[in-house]
C-alpha atoms as a PDB file:
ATOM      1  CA  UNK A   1      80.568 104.835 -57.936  1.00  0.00           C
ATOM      2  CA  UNK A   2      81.971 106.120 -54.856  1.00  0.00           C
ATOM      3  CA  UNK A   3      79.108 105.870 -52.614  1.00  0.00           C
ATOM      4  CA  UNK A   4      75.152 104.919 -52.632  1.00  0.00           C
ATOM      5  CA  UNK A   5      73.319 107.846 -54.417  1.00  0.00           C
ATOM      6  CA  UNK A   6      70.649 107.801 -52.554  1.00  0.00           C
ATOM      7  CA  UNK A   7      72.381 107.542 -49.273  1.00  0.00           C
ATOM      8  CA  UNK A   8      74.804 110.561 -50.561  1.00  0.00           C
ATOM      9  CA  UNK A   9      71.979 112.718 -51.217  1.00  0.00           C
ATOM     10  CA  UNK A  10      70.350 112.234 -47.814  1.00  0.00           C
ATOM     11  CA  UNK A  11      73.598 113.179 -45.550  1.00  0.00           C
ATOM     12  CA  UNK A  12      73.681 116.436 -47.181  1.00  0.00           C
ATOM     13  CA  UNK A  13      70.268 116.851 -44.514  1.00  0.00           C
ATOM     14  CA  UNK A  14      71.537 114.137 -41.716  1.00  0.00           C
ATOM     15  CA  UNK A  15      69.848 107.886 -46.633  1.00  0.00           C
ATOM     16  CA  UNK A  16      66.448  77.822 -57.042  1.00  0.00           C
ATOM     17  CA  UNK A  17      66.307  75.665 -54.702  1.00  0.00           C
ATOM     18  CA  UNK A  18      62.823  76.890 -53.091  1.00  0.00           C
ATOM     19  CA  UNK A  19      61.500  75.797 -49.832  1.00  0.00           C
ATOM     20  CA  UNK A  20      58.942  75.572 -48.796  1.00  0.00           C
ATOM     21  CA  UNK A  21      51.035  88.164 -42.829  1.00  0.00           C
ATOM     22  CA  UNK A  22      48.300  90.855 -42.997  1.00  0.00           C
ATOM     23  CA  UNK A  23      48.622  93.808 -45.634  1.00  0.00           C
ATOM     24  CA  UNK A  24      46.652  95.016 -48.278  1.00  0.00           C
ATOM     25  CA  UNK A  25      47.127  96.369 -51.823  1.00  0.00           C
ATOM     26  CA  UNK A  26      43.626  97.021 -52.886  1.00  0.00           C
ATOM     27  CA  UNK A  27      43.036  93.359 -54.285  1.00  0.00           C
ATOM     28  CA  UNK A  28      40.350  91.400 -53.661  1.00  0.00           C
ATOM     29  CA  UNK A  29      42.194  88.036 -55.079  1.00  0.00           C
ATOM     30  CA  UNK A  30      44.795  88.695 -51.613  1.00  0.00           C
ATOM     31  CA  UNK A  31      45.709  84.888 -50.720  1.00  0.00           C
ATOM     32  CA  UNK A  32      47.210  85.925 -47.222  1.00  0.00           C
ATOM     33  CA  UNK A  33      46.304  84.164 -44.432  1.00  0.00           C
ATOM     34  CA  UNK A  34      49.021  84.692 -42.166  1.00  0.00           C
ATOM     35  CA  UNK A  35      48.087  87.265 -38.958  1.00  0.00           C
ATOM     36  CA  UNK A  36      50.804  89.033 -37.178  1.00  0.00           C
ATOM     37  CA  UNK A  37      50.217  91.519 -34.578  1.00  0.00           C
ATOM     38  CA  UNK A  38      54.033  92.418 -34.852  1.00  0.00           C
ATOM     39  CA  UNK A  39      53.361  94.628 -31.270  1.00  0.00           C
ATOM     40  CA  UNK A  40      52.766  91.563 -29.721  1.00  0.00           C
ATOM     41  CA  UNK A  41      56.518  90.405 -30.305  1.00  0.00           C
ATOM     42  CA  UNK A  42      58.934  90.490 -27.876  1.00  0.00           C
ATOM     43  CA  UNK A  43      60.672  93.312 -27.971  1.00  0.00           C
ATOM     44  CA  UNK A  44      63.967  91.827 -27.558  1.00  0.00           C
ATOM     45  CA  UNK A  45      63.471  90.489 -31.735  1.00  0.00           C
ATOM     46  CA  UNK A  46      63.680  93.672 -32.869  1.00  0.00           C
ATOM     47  CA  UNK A  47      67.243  94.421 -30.920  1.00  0.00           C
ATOM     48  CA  UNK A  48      69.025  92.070 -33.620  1.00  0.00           C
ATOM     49  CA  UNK A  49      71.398  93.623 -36.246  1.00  0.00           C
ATOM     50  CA  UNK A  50      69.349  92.830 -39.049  1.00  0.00           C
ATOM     51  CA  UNK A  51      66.148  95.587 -37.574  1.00  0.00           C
ATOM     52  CA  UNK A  52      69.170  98.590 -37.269  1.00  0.00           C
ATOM     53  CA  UNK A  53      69.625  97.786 -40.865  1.00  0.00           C
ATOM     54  CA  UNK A  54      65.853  97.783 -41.520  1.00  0.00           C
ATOM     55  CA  UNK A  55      65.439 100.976 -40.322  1.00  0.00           C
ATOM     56  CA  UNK A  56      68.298 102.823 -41.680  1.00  0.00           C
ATOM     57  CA  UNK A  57      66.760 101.901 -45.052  1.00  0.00           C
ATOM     58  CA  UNK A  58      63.444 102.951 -43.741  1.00  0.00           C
ATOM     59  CA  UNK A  59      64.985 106.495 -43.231  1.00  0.00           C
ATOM     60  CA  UNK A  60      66.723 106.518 -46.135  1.00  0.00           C
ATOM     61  CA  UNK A  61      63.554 105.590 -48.404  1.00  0.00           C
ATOM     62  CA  UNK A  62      61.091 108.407 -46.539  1.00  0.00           C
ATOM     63  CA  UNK A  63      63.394 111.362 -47.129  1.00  0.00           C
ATOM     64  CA  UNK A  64      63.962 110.677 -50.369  1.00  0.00           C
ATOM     65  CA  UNK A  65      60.549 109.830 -51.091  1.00  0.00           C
ATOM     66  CA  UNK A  66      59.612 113.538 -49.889  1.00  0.00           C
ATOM     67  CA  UNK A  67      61.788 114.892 -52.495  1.00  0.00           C
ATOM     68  CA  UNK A  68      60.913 112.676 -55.164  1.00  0.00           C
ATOM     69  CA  UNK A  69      57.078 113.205 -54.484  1.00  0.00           C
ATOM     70  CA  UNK A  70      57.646 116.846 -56.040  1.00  0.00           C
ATOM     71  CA  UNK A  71      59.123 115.788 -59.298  1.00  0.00           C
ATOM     72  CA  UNK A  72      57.569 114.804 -62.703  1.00  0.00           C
ATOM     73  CA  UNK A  73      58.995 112.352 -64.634  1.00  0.00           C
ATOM     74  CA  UNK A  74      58.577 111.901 -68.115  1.00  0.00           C
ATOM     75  CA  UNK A  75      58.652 107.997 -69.360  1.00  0.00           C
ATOM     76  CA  UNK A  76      58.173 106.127 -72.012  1.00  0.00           C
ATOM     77  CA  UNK A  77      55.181 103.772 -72.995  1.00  0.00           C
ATOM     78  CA  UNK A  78      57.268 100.824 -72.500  1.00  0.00           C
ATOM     79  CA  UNK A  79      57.960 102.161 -69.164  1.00  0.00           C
ATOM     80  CA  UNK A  80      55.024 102.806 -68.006  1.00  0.00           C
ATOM     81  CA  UNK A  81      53.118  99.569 -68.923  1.00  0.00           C
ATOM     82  CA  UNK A  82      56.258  97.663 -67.415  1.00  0.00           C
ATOM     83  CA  UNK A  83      55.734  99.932 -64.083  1.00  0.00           C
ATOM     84  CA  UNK A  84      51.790 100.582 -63.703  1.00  0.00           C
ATOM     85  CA  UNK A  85      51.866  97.353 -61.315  1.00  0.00           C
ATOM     86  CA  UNK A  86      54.055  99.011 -58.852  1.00  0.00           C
ATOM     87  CA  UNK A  87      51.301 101.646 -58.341  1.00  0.00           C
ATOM     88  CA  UNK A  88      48.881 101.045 -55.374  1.00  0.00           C
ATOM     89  CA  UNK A  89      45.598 102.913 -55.635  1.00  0.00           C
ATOM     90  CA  UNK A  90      45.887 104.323 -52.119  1.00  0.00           C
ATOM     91  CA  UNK A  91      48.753 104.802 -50.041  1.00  0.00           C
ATOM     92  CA  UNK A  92      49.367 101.566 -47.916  1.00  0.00           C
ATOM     93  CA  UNK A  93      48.962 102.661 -44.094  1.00  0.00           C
ATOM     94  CA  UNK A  94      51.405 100.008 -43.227  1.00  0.00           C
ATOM     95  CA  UNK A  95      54.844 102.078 -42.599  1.00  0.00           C
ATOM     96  CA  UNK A  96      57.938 101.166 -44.468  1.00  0.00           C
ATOM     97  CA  UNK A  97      59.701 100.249 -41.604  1.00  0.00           C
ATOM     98  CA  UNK A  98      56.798  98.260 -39.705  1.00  0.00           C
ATOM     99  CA  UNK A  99      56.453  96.617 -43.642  1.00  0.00           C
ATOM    100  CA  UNK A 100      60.564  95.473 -42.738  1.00  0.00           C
ATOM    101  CA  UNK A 101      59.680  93.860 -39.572  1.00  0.00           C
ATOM    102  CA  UNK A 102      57.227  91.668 -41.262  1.00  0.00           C
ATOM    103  CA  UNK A 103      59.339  90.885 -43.966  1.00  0.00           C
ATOM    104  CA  UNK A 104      62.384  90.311 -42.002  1.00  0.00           C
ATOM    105  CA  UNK A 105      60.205  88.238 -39.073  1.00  0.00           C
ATOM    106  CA  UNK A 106      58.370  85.664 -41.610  1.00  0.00           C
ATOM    107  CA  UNK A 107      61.001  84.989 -44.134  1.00  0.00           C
ATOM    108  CA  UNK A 108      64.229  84.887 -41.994  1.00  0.00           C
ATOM    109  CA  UNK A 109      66.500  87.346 -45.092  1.00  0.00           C
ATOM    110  CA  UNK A 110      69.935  88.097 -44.278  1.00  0.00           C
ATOM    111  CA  UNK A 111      71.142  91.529 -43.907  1.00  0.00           C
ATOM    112  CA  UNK A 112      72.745  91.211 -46.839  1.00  0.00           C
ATOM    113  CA  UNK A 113      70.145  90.599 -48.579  1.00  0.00           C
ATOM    114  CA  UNK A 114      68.512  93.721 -47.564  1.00  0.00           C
ATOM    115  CA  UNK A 115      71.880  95.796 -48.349  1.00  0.00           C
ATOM    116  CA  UNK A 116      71.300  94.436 -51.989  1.00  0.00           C
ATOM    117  CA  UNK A 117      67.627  95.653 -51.909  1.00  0.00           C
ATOM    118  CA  UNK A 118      68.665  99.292 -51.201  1.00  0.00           C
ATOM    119  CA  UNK A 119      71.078  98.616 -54.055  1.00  0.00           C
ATOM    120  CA  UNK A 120      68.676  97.615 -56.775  1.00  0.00           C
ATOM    121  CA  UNK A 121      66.015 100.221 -55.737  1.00  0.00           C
ATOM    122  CA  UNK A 122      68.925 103.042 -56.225  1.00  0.00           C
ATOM    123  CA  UNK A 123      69.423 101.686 -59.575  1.00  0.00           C
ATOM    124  CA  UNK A 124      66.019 102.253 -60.599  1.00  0.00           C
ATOM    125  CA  UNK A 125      66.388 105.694 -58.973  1.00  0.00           C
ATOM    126  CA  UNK A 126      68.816 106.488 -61.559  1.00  0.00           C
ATOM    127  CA  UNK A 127      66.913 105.102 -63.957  1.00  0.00           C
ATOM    128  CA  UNK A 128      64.174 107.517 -63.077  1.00  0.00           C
ATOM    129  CA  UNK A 129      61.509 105.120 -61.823  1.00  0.00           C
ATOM    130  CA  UNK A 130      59.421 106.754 -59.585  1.00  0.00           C
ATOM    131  CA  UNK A 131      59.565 105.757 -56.169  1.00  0.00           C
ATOM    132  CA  UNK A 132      56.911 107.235 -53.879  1.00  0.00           C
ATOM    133  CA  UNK A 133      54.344 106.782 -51.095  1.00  0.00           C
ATOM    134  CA  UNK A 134      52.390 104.787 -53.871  1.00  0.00           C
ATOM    135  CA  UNK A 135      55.279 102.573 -55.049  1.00  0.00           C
ATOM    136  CA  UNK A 136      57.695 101.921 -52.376  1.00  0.00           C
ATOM    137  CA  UNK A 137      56.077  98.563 -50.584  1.00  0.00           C
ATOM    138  CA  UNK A 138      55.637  96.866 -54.314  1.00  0.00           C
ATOM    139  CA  UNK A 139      59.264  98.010 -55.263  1.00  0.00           C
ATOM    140  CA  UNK A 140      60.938  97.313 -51.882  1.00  0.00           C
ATOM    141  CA  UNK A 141      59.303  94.021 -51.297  1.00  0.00           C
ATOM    142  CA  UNK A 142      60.092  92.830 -54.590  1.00  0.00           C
ATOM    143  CA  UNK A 143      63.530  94.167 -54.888  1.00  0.00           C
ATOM    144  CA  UNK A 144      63.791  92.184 -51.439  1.00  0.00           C
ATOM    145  CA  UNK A 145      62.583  89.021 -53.310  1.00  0.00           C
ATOM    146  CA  UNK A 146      65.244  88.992 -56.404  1.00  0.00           C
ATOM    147  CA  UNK A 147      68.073  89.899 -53.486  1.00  0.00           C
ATOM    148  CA  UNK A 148      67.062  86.910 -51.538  1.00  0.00           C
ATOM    149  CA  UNK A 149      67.455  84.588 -55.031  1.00  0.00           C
ATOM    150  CA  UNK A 150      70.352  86.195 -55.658  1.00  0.00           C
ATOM    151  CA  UNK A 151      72.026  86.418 -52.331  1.00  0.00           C
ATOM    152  CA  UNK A 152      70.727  83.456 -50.573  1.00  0.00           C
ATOM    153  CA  UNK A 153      70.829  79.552 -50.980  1.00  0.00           C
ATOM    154  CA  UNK A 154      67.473  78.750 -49.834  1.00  0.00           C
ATOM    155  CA  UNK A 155      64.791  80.417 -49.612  1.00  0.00           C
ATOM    156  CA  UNK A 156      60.522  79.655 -49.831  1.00  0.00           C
ATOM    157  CA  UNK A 157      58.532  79.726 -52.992  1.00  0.00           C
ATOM    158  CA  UNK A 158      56.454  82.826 -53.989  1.00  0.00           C
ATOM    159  CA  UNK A 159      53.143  81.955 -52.419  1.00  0.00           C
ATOM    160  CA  UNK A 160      54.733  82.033 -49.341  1.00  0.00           C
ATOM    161  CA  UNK A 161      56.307  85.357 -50.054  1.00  0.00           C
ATOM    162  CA  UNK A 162      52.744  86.321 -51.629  1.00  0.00           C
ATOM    163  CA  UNK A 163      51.495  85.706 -47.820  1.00  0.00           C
ATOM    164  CA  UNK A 164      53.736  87.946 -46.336  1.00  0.00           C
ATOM    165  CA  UNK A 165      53.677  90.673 -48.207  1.00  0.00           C
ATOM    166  CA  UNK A 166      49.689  90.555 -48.805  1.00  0.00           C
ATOM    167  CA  UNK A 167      50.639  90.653 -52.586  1.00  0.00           C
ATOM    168  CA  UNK A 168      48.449  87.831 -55.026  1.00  0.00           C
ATOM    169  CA  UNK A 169      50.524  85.378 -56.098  1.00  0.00           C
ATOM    170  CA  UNK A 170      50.431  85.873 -59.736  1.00  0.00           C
ATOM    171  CA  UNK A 171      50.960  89.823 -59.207  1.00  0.00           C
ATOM    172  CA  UNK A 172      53.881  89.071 -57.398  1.00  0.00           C
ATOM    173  CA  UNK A 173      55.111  86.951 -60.006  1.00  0.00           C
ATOM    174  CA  UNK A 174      54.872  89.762 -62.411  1.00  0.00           C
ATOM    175  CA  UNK A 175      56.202  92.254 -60.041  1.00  0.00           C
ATOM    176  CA  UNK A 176      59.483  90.088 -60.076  1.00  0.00           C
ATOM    177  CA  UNK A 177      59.732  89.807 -63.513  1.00  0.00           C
ATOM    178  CA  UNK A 178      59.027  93.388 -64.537  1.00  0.00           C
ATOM    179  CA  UNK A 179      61.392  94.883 -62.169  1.00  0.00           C
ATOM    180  CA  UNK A 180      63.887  92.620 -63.701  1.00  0.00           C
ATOM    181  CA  UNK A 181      63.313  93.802 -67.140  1.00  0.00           C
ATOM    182  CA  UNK A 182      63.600  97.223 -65.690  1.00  0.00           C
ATOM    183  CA  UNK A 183      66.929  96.387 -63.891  1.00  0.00           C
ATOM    184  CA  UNK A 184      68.222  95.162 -67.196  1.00  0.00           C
ATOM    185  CA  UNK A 185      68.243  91.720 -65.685  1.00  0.00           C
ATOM    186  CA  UNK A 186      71.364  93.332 -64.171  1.00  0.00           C
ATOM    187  CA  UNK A 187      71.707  91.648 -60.739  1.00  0.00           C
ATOM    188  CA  UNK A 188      75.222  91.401 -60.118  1.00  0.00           C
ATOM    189  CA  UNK A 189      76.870  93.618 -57.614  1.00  0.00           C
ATOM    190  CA  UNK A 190      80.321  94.119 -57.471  1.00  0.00           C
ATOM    191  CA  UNK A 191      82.054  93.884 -53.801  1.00  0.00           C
ATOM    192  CA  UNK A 192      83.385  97.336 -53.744  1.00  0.00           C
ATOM    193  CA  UNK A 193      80.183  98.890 -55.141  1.00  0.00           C
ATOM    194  CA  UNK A 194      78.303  96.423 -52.056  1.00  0.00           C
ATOM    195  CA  UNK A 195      80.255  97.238 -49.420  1.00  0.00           C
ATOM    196  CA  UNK A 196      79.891 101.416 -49.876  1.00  0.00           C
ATOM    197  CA  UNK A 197      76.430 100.978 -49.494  1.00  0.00           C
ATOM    198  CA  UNK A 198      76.382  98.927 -46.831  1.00  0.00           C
ATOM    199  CA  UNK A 199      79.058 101.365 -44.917  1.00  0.00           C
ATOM    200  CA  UNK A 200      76.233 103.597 -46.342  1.00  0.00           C
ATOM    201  CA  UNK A 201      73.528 102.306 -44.122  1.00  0.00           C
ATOM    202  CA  UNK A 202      75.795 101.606 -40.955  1.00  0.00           C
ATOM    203  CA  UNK A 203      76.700 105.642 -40.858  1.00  0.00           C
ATOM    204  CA  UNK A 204      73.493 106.306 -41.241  1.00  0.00           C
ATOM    205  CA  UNK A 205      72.693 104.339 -38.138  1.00  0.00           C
ATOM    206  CA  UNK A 206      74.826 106.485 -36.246  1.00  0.00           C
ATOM    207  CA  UNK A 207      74.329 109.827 -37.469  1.00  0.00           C
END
């Protein structure tokens, strides 16, 4: 792999130890009951390294979901009953990007951990899992969640992570394991492969 396939596309146009807020996904079991106005924030949070990152990924996800939003996929049954959670029944008004902030505000993730994201969502990319306007805050946020476990000594348990992502806690919990079963349980990233995407993401900042 030479360089992020999603990321390669784009520039052709320019993308357990556990420790121990408000979106919705068209459930009425929603335990979140943490309120953020995130523009009440000081602006000077969203200067750090970590939000360029956020919002390279941000661009990178909206183009390619306008292509992919054209294109029919054909999948199997197994598939689809392992990926009808993903689908919302509306799109969430929430921008990707303004969906980051949150994420990265309330649960204190590395960068690296959102390089690994981008990583796992291309995978399922090229396994032809549909990632669109109806998918993309399930998937990211819960690609975000297995990079964190994987990248990260510490980190909270899921009903926190249920709170800020306005995901129920026990559709969260299947969220995580389905997208593992369609990652293959295949977590691992190899240095080389991690550090073209995340030279990826930083040219993408600058173009």
């Amino acid at each position: 792999m030479s360089r992020s396939s999603m990321i390669r596309e784009l520039e052709i146009e320019s993308p357990f130890i556990e420790k121990e807020n408000d979106l919705s996904f068209n459930s009425e079991d929603s335990n979140s009951s943490v309120e953020v106005d995130i523009e009440e924030i000081n602006v000077d949070e969203f200067e750090k390294p970590i939000y360029k990152i956020a919002q390279s990924i941000s661009n990178i996800l909206e183009k390619y979901i306008i292509v992919s939003n054209n294109i029919k996929i054909k999948r199997s049954s197994k598939e689809l009953s392992l990926f009808d959670i993903f689908y919302n029944d509306e799109i969430p008004e929430v921008s990707i990007y303004k969906y980051l902030q949150r994420i990265i505000l309330y649960s204190n993730i590395e960068e690296n951990t959102l390089v690994l994201s981008l990583i796992y969502i291309d995978r399922l990319c090229n396994k032809k899992v549909p990632v669109n306007k109806y998918t993309i805050h399930k998937l990211l946020f819960t690609c975000i969640l297995i990079a964190l476990k994987v990248n990260e000594d510490c980190f909270y348990k899921n009903n926190y992570y249920s709170e800020i992502s306005g995901i129920p806690l026990k559709e969260l919990n299947l969220l995580e394991y389905n997208l593992l079963v369609l990652l293959d349980f295949q977590t691992n990233v190899t240095l080389e492969v991690f550090n073209e995407y995340k030279t990826g993401l930083l040219m993408n900042m600058t173009s």
